[in-house]
C-alpha atoms as a PDB file:
ATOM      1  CA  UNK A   1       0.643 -55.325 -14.215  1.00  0.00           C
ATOM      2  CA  UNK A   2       2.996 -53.579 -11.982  1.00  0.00           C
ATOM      3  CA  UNK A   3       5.931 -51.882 -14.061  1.00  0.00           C
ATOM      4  CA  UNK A   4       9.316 -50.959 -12.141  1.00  0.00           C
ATOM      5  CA  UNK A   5      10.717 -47.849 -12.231  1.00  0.00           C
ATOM      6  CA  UNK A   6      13.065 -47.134 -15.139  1.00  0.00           C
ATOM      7  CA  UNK A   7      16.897 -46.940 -13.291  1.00  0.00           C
ATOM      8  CA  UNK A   8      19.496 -45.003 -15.687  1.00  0.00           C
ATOM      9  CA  UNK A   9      22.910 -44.637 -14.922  1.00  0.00           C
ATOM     10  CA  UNK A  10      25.224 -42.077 -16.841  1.00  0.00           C
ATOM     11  CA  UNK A  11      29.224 -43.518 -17.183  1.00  0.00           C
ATOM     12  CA  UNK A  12      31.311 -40.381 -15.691  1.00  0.00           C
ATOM     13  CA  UNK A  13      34.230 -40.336 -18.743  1.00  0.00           C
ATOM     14  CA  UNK A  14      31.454 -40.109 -21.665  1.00  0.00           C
ATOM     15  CA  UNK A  15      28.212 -38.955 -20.682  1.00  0.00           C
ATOM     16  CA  UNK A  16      26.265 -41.278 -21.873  1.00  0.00           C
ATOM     17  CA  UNK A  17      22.959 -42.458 -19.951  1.00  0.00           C
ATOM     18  CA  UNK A  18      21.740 -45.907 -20.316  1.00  0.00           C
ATOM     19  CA  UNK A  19      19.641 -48.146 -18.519  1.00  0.00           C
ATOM     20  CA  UNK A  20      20.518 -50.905 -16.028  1.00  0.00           C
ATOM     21  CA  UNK A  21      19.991 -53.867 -18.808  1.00  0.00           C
ATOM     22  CA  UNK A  22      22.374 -52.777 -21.007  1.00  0.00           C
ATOM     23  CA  UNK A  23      25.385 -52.983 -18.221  1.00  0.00           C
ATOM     24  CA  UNK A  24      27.851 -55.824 -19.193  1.00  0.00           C
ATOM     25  CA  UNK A  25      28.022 -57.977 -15.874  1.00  0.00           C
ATOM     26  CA  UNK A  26      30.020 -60.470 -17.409  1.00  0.00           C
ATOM     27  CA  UNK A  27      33.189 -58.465 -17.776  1.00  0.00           C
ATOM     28  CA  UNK A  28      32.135 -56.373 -14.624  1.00  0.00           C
ATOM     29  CA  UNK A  29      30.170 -52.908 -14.083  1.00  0.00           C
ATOM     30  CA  UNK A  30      31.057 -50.854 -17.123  1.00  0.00           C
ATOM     31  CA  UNK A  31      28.995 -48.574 -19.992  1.00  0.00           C
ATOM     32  CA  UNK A  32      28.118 -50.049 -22.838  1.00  0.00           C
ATOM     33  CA  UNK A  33      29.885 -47.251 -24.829  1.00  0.00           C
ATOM     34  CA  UNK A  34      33.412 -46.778 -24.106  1.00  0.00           C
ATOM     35  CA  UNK A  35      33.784 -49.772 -21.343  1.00  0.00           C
ATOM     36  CA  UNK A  36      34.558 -47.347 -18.557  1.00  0.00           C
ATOM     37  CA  UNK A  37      34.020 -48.962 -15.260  1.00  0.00           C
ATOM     38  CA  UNK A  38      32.559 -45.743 -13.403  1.00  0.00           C
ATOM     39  CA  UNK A  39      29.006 -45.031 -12.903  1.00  0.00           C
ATOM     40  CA  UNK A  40      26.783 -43.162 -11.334  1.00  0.00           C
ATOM     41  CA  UNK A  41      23.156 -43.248 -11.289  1.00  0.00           C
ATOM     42  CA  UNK A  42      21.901 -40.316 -13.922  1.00  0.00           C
ATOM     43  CA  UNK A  43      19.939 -37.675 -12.026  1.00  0.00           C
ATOM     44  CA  UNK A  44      16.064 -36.589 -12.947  1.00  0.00           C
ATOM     45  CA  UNK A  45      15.421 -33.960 -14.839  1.00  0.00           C
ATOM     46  CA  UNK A  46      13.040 -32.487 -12.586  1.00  0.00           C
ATOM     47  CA  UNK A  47      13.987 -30.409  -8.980  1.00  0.00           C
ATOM     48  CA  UNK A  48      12.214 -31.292  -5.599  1.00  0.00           C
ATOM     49  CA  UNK A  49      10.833 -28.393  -4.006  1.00  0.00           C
ATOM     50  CA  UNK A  50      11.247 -28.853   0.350  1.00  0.00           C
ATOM     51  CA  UNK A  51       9.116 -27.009   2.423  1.00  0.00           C
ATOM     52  CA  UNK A  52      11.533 -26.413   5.528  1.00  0.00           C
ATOM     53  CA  UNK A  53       9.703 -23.873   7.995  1.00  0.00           C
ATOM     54  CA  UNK A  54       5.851 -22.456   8.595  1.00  0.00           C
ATOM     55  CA  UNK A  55       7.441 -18.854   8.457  1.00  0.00           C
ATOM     56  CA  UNK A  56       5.538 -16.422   7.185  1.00  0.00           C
ATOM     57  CA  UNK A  57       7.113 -14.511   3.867  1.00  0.00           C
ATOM     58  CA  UNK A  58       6.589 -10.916   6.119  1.00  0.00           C
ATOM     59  CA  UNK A  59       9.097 -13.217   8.689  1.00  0.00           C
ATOM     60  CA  UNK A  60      11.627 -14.701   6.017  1.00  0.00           C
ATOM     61  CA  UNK A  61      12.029 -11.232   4.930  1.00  0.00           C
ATOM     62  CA  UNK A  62      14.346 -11.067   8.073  1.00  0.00           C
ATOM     63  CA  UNK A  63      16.071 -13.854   8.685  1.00  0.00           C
END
């Protein structure tokens, strides 16, 4: 049972977020809402954190 990750999109003039299904393909890409037709994909709620470097903190301390 292999479940696929949950897409959500967020429609840039209300705000609202919303999943992929409940886009109206008929009558083009727009929300469900207020029928705007821009979207973007809604971002997570969480932050990434990127290790960039093996400095040392004592060696951040002067760059």
């Amino acid at each position: 049972m292999s479940t696929s990750p949950r897409i959500l999109y967020e429609c840039v003039k209300c705000g609202r977020v919303f999943e992929r299904e409940r886009i109206f393909k008929s009558t083009g890409v727009r929300c469900p809402f207020c029928g705007f037709p821009v979207l973007r994909k809604a971002k997570p709620g969480t932050a990434k954190l990127i290790k960039t470097s093996k400095l040392s903190e004592e060696q951040k301390l002067f760059f």
